[in-house]
PDB file of N, CA and C in Angstrom:
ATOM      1  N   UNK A   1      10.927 -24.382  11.491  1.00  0.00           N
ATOM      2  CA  UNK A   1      10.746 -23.915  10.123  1.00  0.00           C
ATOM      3  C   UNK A   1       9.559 -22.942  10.095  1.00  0.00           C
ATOM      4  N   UNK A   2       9.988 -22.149   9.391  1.00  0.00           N
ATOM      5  CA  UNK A   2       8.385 -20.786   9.448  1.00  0.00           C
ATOM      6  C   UNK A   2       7.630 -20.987   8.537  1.00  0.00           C
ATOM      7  N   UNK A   3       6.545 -20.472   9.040  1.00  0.00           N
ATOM      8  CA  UNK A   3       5.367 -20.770   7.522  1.00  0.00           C
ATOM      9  C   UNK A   3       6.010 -20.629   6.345  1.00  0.00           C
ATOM     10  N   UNK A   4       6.572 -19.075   5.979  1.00  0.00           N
ATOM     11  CA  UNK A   4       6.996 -18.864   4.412  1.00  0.00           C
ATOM     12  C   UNK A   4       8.103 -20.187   3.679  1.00  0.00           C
ATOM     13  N   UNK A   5       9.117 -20.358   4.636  1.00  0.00           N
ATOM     14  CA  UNK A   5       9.864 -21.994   4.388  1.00  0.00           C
ATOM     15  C   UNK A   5       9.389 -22.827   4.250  1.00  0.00           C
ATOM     16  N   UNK A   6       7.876 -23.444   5.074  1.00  0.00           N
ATOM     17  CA  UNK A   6       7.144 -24.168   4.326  1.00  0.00           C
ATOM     18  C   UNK A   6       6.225 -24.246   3.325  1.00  0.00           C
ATOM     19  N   UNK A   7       5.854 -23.095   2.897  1.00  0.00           N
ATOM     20  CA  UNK A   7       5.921 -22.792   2.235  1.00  0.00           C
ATOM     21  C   UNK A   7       6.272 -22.415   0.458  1.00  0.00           C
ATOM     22  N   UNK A   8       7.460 -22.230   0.715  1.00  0.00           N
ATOM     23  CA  UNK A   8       8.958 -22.581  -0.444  1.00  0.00           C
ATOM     24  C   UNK A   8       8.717 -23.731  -0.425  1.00  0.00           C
ATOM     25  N   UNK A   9       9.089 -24.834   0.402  1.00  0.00           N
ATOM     26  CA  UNK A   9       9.432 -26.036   0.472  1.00  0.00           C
ATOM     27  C   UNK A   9       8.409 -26.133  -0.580  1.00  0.00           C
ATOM     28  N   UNK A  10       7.201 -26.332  -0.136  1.00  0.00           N
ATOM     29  CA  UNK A  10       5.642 -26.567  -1.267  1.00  0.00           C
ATOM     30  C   UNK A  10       5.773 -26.614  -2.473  1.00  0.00           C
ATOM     31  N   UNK A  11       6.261 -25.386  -2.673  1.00  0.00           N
ATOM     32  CA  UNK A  11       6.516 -24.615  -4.163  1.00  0.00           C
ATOM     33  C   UNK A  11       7.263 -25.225  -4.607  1.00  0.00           C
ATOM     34  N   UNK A  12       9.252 -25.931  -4.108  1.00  0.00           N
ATOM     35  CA  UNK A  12       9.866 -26.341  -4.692  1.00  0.00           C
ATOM     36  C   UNK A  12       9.333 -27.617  -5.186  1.00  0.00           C
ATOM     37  N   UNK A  13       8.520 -28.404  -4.327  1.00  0.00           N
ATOM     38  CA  UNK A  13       8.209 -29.598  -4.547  1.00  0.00           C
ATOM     39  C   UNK A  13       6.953 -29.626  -6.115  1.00  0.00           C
ATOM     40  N   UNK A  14       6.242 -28.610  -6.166  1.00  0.00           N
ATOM     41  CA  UNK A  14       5.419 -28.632  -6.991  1.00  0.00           C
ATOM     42  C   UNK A  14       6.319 -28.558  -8.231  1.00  0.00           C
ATOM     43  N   UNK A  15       7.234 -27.143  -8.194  1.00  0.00           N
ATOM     44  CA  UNK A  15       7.605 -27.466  -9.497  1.00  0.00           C
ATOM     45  C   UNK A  15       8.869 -28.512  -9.817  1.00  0.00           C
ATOM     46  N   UNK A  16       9.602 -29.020  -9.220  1.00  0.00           N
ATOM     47  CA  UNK A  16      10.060 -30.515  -9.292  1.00  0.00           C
ATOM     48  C   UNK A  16       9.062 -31.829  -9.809  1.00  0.00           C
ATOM     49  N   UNK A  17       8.075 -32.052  -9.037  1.00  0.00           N
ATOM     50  CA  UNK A  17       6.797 -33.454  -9.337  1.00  0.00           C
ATOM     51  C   UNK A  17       5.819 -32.713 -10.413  1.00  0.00           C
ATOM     52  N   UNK A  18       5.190 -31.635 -10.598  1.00  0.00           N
ATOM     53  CA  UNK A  18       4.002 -31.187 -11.704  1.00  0.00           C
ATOM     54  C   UNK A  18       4.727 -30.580 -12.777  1.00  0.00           C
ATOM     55  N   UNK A  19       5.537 -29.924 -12.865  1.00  0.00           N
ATOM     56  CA  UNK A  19       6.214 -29.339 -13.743  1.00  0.00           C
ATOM     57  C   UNK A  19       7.595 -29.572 -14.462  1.00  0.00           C
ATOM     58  N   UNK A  20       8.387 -30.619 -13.776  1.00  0.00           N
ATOM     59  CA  UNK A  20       9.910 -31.478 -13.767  1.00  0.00           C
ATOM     60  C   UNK A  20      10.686 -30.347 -14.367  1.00  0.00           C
ATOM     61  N   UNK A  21      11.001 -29.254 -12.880  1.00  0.00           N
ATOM     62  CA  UNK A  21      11.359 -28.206 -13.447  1.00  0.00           C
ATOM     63  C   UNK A  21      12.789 -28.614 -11.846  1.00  0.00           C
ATOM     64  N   UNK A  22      13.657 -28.805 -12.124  1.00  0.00           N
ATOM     65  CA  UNK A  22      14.492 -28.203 -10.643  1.00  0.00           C
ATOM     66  C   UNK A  22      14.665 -26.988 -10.459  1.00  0.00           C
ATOM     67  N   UNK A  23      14.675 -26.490  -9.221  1.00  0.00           N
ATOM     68  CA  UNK A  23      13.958 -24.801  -9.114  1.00  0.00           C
ATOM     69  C   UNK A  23      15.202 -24.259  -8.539  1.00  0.00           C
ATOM     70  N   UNK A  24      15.398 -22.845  -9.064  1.00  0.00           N
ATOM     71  CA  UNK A  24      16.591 -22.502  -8.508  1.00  0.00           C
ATOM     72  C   UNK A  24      16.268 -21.737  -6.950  1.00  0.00           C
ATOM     73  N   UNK A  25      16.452 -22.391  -5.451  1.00  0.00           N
ATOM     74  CA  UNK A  25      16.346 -22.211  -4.578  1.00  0.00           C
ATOM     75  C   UNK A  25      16.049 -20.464  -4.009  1.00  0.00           C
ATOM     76  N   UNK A  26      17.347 -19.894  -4.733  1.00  0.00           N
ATOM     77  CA  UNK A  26      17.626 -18.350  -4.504  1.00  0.00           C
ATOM     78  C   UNK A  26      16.568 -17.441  -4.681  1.00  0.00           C
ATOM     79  N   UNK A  27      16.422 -17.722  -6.078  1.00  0.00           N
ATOM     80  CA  UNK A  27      15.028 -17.050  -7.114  1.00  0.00           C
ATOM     81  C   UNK A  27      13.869 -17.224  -6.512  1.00  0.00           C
ATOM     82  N   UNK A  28      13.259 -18.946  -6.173  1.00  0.00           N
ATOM     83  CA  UNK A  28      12.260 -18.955  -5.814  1.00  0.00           C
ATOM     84  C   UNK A  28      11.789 -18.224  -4.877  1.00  0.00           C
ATOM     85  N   UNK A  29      12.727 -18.599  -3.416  1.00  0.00           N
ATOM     86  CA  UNK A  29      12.304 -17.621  -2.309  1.00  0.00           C
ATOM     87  C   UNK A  29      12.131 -16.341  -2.636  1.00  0.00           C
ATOM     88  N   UNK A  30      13.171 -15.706  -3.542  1.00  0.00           N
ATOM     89  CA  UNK A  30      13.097 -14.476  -3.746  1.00  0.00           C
ATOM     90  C   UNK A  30      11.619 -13.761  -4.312  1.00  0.00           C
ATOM     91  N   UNK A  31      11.140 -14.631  -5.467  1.00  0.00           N
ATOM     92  CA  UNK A  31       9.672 -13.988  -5.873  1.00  0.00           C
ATOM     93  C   UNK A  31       8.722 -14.565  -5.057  1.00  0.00           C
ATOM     94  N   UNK A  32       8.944 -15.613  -3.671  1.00  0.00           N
ATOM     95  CA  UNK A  32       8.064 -15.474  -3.149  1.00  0.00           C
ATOM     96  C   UNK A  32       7.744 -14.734  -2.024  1.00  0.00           C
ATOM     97  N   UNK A  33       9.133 -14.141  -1.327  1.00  0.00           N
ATOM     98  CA  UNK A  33       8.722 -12.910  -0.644  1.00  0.00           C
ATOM     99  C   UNK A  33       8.723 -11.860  -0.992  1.00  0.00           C
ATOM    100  N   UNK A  34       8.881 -11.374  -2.906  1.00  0.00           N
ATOM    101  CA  UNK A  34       8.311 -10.545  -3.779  1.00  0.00           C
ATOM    102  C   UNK A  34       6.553 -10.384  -3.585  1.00  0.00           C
ATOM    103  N   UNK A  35       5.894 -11.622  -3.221  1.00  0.00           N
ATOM    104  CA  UNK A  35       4.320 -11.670  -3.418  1.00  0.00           C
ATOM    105  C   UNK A  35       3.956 -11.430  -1.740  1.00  0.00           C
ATOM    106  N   UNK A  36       4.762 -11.214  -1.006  1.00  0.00           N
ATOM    107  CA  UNK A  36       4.094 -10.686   0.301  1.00  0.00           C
ATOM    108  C   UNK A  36       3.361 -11.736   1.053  1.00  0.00           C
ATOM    109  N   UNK A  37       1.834 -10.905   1.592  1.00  0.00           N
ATOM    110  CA  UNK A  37       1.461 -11.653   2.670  1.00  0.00           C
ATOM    111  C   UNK A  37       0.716 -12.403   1.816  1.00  0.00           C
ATOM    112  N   UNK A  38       0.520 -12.420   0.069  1.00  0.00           N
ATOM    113  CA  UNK A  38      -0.708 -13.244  -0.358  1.00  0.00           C
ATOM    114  C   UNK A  38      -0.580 -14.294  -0.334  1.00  0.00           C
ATOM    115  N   UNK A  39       0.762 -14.474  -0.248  1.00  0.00           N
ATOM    116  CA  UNK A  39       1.149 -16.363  -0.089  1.00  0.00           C
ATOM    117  C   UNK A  39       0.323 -16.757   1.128  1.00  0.00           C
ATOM    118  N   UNK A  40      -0.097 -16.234   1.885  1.00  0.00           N
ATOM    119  CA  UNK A  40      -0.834 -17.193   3.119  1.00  0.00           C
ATOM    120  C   UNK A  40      -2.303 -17.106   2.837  1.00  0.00           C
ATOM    121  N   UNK A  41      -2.820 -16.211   1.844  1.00  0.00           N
ATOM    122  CA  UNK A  41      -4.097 -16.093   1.694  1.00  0.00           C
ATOM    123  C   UNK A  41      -5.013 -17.478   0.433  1.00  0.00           C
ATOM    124  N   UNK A  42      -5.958 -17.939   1.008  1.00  0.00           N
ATOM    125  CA  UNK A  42      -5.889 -19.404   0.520  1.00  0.00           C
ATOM    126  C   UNK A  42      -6.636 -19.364  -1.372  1.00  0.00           C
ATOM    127  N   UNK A  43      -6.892 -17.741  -1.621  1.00  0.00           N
ATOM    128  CA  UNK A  43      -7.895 -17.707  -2.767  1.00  0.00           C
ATOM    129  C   UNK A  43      -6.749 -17.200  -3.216  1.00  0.00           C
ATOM    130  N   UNK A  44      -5.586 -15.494  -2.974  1.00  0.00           N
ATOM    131  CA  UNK A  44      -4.600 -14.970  -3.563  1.00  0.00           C
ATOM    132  C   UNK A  44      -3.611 -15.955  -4.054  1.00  0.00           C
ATOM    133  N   UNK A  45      -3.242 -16.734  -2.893  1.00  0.00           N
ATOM    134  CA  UNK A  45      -2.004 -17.676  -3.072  1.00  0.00           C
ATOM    135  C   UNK A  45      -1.892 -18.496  -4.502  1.00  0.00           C
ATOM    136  N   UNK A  46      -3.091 -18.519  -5.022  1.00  0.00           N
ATOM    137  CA  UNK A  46      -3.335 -19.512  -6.099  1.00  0.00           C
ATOM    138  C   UNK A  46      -3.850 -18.621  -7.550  1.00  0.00           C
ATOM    139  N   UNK A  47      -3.620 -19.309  -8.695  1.00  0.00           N
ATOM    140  CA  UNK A  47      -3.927 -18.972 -10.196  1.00  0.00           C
ATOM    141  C   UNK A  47      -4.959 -19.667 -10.680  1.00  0.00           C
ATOM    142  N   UNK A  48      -6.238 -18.964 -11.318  1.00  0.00           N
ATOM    143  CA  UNK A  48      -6.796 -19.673 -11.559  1.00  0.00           C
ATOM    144  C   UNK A  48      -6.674 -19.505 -13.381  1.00  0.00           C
ATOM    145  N   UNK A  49      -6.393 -20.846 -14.027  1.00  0.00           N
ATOM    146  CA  UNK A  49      -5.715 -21.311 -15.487  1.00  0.00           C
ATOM    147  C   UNK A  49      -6.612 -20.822 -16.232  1.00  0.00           C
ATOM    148  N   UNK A  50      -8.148 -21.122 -15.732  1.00  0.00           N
ATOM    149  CA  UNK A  50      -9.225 -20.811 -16.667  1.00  0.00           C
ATOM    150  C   UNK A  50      -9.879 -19.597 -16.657  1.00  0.00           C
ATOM    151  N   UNK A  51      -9.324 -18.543 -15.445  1.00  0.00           N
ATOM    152  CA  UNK A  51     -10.605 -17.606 -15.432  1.00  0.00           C
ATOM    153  C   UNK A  51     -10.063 -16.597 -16.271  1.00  0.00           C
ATOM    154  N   UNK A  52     -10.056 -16.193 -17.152  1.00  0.00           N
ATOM    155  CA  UNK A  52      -9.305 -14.914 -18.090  1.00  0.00           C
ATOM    156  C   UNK A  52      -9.424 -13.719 -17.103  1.00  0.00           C
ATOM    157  N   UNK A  53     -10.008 -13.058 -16.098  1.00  0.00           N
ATOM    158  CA  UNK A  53      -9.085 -12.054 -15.500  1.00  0.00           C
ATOM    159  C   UNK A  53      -8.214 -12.013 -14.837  1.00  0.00           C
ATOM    160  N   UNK A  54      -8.492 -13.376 -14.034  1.00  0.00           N
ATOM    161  CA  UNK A  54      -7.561 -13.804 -13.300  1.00  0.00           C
ATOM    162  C   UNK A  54      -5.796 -13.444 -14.100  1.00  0.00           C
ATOM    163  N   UNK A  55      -5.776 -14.232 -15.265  1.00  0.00           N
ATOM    164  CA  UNK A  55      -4.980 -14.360 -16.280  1.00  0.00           C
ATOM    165  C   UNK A  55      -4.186 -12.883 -16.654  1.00  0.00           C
ATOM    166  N   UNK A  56      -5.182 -11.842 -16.678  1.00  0.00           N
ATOM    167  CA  UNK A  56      -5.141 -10.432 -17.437  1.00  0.00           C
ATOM    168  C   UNK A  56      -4.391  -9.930 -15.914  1.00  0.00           C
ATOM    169  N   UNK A  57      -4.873  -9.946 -15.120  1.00  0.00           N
ATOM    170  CA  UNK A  57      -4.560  -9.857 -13.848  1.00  0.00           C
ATOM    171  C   UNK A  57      -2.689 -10.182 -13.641  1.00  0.00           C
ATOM    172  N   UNK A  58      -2.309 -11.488 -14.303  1.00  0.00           N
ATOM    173  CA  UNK A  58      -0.912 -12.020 -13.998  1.00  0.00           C
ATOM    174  C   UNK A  58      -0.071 -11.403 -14.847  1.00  0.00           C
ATOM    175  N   UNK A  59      -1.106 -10.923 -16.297  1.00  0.00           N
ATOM    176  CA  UNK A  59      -0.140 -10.353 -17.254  1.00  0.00           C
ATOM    177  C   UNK A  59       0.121  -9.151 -17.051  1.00  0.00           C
ATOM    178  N   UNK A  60      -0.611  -7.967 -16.774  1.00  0.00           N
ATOM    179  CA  UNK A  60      -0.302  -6.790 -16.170  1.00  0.00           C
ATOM    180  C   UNK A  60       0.276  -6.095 -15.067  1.00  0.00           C
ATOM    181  N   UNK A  61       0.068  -7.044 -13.856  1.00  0.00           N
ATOM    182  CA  UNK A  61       0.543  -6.727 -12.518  1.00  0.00           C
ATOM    183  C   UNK A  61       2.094  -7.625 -12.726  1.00  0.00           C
ATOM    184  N   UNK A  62       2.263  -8.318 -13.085  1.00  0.00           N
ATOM    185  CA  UNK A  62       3.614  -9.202 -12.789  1.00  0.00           C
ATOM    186  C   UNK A  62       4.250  -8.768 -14.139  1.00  0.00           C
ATOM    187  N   UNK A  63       3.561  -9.538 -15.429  1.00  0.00           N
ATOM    188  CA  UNK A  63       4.312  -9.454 -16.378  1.00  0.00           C
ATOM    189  C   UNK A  63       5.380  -8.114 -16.656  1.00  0.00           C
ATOM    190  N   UNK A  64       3.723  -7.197 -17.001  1.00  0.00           N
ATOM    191  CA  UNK A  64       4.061  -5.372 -17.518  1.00  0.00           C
ATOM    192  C   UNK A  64       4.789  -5.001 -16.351  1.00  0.00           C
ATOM    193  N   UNK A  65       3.965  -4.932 -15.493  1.00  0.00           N
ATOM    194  CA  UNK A  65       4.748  -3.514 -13.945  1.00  0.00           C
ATOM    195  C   UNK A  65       5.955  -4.418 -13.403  1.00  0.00           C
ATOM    196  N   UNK A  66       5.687  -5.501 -13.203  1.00  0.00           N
ATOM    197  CA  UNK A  66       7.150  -6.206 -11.916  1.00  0.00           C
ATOM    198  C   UNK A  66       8.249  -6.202 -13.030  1.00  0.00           C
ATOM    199  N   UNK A  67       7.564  -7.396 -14.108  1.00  0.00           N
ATOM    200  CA  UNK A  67       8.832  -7.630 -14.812  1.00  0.00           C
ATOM    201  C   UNK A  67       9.419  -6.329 -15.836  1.00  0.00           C
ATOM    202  N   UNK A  68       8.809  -5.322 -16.249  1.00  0.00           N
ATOM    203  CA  UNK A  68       9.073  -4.402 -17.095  1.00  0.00           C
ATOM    204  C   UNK A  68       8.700  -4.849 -18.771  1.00  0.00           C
ATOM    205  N   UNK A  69       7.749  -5.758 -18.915  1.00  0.00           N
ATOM    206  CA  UNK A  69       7.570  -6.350 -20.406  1.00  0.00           C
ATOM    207  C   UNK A  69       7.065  -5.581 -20.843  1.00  0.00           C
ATOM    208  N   UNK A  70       6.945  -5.356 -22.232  1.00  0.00           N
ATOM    209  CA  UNK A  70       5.956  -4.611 -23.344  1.00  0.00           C
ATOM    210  C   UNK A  70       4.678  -5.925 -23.647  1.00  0.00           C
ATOM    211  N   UNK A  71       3.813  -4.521 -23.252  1.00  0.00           N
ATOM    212  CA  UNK A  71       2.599  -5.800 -24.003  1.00  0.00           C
ATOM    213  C   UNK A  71       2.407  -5.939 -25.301  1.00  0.00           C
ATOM    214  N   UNK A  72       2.495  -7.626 -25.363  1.00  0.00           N
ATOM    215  CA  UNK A  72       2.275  -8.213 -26.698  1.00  0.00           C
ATOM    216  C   UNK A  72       1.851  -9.477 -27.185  1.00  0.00           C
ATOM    217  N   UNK A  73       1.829 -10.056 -28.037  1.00  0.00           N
ATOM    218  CA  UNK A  73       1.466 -11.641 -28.040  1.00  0.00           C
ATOM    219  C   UNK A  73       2.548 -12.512 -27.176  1.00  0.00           C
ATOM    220  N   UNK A  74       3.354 -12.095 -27.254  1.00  0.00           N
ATOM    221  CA  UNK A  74       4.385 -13.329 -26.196  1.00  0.00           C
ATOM    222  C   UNK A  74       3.768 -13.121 -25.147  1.00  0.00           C
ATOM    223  N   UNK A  75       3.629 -11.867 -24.094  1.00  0.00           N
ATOM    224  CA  UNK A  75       3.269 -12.744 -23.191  1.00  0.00           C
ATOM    225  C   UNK A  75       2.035 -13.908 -22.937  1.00  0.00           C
ATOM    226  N   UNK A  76       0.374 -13.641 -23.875  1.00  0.00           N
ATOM    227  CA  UNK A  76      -0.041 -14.860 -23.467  1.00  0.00           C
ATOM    228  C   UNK A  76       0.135 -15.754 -23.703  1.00  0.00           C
ATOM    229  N   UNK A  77       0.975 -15.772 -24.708  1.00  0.00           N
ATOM    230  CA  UNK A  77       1.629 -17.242 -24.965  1.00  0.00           C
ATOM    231  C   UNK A  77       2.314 -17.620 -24.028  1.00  0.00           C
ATOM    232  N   UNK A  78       3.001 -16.997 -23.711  1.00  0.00           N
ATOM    233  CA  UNK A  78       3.927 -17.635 -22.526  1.00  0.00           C
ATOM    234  C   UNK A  78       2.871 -18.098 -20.902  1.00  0.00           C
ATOM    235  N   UNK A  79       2.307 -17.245 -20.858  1.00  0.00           N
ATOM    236  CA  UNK A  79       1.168 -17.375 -19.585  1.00  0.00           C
ATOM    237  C   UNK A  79       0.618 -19.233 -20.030  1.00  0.00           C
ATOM    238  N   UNK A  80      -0.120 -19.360 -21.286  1.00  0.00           N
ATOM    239  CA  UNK A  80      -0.430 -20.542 -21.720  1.00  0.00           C
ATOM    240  C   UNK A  80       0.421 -22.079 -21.314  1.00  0.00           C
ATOM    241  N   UNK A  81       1.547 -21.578 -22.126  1.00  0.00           N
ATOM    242  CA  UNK A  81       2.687 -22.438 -21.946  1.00  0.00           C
ATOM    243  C   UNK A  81       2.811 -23.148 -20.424  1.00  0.00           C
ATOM    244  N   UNK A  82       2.954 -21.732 -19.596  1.00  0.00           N
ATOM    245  CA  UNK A  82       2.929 -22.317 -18.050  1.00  0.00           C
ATOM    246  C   UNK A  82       1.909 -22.862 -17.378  1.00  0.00           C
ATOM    247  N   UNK A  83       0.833 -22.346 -18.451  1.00  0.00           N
ATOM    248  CA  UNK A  83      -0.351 -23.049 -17.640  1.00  0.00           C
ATOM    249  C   UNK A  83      -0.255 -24.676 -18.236  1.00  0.00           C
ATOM    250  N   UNK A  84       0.278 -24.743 -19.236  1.00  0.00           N
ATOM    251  CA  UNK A  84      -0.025 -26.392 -19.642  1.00  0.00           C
ATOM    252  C   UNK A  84       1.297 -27.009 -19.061  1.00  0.00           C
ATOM    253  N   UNK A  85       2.125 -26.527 -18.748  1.00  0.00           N
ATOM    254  CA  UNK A  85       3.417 -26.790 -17.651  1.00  0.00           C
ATOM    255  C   UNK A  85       2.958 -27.448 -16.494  1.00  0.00           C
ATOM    256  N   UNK A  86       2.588 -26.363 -16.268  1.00  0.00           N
ATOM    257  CA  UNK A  86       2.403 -26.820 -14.353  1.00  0.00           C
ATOM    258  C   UNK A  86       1.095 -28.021 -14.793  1.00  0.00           C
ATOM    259  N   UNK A  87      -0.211 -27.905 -15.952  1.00  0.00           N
ATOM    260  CA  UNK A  87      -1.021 -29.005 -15.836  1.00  0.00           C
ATOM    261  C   UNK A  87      -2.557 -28.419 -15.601  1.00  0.00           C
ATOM    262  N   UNK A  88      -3.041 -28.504 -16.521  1.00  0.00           N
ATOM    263  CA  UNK A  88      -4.605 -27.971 -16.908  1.00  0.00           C
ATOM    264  C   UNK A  88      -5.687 -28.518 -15.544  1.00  0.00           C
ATOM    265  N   UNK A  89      -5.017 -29.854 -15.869  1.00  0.00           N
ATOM    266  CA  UNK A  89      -6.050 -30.286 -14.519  1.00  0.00           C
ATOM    267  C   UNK A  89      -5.779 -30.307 -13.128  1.00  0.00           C
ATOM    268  N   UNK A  90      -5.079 -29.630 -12.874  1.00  0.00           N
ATOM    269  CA  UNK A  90      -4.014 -29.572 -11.587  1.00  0.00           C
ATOM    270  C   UNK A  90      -5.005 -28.411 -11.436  1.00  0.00           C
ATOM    271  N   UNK A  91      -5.848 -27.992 -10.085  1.00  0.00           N
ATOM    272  CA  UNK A  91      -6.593 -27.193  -9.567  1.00  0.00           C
ATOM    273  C   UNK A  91      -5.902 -26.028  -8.902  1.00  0.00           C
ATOM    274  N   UNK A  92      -4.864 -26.366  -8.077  1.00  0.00           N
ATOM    275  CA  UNK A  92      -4.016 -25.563  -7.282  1.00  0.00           C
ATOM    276  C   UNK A  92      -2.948 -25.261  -8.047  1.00  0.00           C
ATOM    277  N   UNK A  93      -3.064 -24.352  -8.372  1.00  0.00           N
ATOM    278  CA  UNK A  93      -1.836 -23.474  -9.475  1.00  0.00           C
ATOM    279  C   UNK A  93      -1.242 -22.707  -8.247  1.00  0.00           C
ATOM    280  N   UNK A  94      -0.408 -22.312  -7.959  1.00  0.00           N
ATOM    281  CA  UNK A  94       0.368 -21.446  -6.496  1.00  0.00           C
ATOM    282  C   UNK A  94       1.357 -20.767  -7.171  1.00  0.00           C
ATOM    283  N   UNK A  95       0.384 -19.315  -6.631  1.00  0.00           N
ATOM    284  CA  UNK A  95       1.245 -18.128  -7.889  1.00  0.00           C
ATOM    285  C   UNK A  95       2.216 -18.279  -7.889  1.00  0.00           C
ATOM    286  N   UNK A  96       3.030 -18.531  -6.718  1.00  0.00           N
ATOM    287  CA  UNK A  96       4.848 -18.292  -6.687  1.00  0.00           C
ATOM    288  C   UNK A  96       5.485 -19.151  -8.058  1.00  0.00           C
ATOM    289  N   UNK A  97       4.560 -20.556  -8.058  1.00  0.00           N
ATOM    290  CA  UNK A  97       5.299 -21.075  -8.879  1.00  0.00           C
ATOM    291  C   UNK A  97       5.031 -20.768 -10.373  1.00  0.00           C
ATOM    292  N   UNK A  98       4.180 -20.254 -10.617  1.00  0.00           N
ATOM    293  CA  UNK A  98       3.549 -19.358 -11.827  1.00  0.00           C
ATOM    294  C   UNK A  98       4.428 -18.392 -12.090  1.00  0.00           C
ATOM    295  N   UNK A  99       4.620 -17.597 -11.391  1.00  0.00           N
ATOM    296  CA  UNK A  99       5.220 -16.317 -11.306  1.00  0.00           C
ATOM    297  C   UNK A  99       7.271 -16.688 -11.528  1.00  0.00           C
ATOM    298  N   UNK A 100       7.659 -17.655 -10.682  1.00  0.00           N
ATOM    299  CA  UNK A 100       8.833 -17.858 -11.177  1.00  0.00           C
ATOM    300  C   UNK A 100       8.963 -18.813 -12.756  1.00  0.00           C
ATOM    301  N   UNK A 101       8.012 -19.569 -13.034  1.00  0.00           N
ATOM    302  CA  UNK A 101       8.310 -20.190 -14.151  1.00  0.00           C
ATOM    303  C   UNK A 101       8.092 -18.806 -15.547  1.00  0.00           C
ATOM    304  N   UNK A 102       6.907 -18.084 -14.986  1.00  0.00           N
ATOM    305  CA  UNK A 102       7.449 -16.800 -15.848  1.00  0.00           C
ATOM    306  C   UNK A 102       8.538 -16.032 -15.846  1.00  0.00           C
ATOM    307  N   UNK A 103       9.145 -15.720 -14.973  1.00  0.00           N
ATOM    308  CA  UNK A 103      10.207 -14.959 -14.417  1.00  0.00           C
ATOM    309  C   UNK A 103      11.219 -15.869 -15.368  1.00  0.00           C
ATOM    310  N   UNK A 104      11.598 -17.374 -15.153  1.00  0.00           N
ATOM    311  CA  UNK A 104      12.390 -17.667 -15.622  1.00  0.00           C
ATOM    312  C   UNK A 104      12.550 -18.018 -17.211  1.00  0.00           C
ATOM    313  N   UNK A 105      11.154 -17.820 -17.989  1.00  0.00           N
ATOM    314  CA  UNK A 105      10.560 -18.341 -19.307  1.00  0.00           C
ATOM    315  C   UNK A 105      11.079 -16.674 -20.128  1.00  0.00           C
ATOM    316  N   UNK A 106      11.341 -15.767 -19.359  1.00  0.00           N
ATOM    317  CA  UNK A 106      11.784 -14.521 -19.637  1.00  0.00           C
ATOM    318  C   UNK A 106      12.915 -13.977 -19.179  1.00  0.00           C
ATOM    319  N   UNK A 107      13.699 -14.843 -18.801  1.00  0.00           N
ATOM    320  CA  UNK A 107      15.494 -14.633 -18.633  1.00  0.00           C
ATOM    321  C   UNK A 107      15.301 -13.085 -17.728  1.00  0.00           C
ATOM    322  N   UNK A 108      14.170 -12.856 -16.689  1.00  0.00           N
ATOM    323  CA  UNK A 108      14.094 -11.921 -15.783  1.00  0.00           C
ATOM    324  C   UNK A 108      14.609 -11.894 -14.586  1.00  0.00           C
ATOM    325  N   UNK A 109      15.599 -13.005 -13.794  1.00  0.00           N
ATOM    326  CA  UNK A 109      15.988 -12.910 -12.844  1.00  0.00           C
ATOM    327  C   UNK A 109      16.605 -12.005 -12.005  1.00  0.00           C
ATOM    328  N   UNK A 110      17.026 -11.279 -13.034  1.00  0.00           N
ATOM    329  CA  UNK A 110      17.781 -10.115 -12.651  1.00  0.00           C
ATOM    330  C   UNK A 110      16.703  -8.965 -12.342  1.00  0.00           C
ATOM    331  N   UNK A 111      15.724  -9.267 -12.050  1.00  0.00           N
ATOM    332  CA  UNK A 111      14.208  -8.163 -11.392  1.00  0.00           C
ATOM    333  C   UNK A 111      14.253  -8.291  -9.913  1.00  0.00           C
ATOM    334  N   UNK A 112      14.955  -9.202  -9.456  1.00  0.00           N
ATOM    335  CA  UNK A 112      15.136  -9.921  -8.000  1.00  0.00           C
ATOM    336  C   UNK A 112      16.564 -10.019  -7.610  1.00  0.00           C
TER     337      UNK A 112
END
């Protein structure tokens, strides 16, 4: 099994047990070899819930440019939402799974 599969595996498991989301297999992999080599990087790989650039950071680079959104109040709402999804006190946020629960909170699959 290669890193990025274990990888996935991670991800599926997080959002199954933190989020009681069943993940659609296809998608996931797909936005996570959308995010490149940052998945192995141990500070990129991860979201941080509380730091607001971090945040500004997910809404512009993913939201606006990947997904094609207009900026507006939905998206931080929606950013919010996932953050109290996945779990405020949950330290390790792992963009992939950030990034697909947005992807999928915005009927965007079709970006992948």
């Amino acid at each position: 099994m290669s890193k990025r599969d274990e990888l996935i595996a991670k991800y599926a498991a997080d959002l199954k047990d933190k989020c009681g989301v069943d993940p659609d297999m296809d998608l996931l992999t797909k936005v996570t070899v959308g995010l490149g080599p940052s998945i192995y990087n141990a500070d990129s790989s991860t979201v941080s819930g509380s730091d607001d650039s971090e945040l500004a950071t997910v809404k512009n680079n993913y939201l606006i440019k990947k997904l094609g959104l207009s900026d507006n109040d939905d998206l931080d709402v929606a950013i919010a939402s996932v953050m109290n999804t996945y779990g405020q006190s949950n330290r390790n946020k792992y963009r992939a799974v950030v990034y697909y629960l947005l992807c999928t909170h915005f009927n965007k699959a079709s970006v992948y």
